[in-house]
Protein backbone atom coordinates (compact mmCIF):
# COMPACT_ATOMS: atom_id res chain seq x y z
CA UNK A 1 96.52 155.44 130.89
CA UNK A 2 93.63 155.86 133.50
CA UNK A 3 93.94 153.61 136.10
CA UNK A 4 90.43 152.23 136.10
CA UNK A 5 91.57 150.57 132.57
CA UNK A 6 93.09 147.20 132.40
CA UNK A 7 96.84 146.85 131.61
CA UNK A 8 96.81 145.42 128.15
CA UNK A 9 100.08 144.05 129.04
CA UNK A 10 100.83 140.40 129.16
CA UNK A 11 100.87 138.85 132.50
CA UNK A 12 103.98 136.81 133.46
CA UNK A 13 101.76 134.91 136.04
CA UNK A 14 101.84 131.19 135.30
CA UNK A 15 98.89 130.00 134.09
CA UNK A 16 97.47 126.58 134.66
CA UNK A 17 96.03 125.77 131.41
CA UNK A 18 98.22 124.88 128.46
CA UNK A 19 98.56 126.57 125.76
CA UNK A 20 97.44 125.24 122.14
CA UNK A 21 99.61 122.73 121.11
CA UNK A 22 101.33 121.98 124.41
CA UNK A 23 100.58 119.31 126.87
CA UNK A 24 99.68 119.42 129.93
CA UNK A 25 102.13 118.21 132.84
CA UNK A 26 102.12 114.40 133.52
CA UNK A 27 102.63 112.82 137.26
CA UNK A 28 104.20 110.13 137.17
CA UNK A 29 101.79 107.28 137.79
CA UNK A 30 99.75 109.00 134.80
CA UNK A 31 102.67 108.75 132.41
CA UNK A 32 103.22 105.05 133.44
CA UNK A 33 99.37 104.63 133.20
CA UNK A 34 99.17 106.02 129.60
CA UNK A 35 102.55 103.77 128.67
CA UNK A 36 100.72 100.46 129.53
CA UNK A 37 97.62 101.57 127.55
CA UNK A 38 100.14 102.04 124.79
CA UNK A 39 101.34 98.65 124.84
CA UNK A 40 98.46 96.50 125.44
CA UNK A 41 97.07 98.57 122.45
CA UNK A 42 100.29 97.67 120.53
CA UNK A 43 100.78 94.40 121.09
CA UNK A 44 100.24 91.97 118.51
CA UNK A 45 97.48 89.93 120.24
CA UNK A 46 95.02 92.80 120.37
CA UNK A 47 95.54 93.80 116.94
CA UNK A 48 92.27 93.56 114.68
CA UNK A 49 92.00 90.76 112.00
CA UNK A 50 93.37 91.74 109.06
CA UNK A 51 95.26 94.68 110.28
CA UNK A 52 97.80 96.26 108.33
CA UNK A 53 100.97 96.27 109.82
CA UNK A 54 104.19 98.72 108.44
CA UNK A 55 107.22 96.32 108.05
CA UNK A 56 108.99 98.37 105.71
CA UNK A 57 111.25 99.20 108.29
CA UNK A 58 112.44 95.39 108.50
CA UNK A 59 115.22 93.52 106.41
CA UNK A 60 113.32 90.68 105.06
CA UNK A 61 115.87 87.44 104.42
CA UNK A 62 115.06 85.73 101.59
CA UNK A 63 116.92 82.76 101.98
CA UNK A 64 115.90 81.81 105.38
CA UNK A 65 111.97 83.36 104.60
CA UNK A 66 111.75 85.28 108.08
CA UNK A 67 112.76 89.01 109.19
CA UNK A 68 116.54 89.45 110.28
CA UNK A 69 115.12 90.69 113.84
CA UNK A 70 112.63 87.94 113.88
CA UNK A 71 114.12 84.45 116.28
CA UNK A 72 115.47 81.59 114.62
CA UNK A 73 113.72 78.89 114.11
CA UNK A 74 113.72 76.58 117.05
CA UNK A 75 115.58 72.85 117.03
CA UNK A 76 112.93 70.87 114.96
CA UNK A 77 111.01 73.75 113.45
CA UNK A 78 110.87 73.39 109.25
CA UNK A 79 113.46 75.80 107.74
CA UNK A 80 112.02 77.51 105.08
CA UNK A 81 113.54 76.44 101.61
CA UNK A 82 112.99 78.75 99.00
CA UNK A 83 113.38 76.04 95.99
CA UNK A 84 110.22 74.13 97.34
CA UNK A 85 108.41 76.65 95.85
């Protein structure tokens, strides 16, 4: 090879950029930045009117008419009763 060519060899220097597909490296404060954007973006109060939102994840309970993860109802909250309907 004549030495005023380039070595076509890879270089095992680190290099500073990622690569495609791979992220960059996150501080700290960045990665707890980019978590609160993620929930104030995800939480229910900032979603858009008539959003659609996944639930088919949930148990639904028919007999109380409320998800199994969701609270039960407070004292004096209506139950829901299922032969009203």
């Amino acid at each position: 090879m004549d030495e005023r060519e380039p070595s076509r060899e890879p270089s095992h220097e680190p290099s500073h950029e990622p690569s495609v597909g791979e992220m960059p490296e996150l501080s700290a404060e960045e990665r707890e930045q980019i978590e609160a954007e993620r929930q104030q973006r995800l939480h229910p109060d900032n979603r858009p009117d008539n959003a659609e939102v996944d639930n088919t994840s949930r148990d639904f309970d028919v007999v109380h008419g409320r998800f199994t993860d969701s609270p039960a109802p407070e004292q004096g909250d209506p139950e829901y009763d299922p032969s009203a309907e």
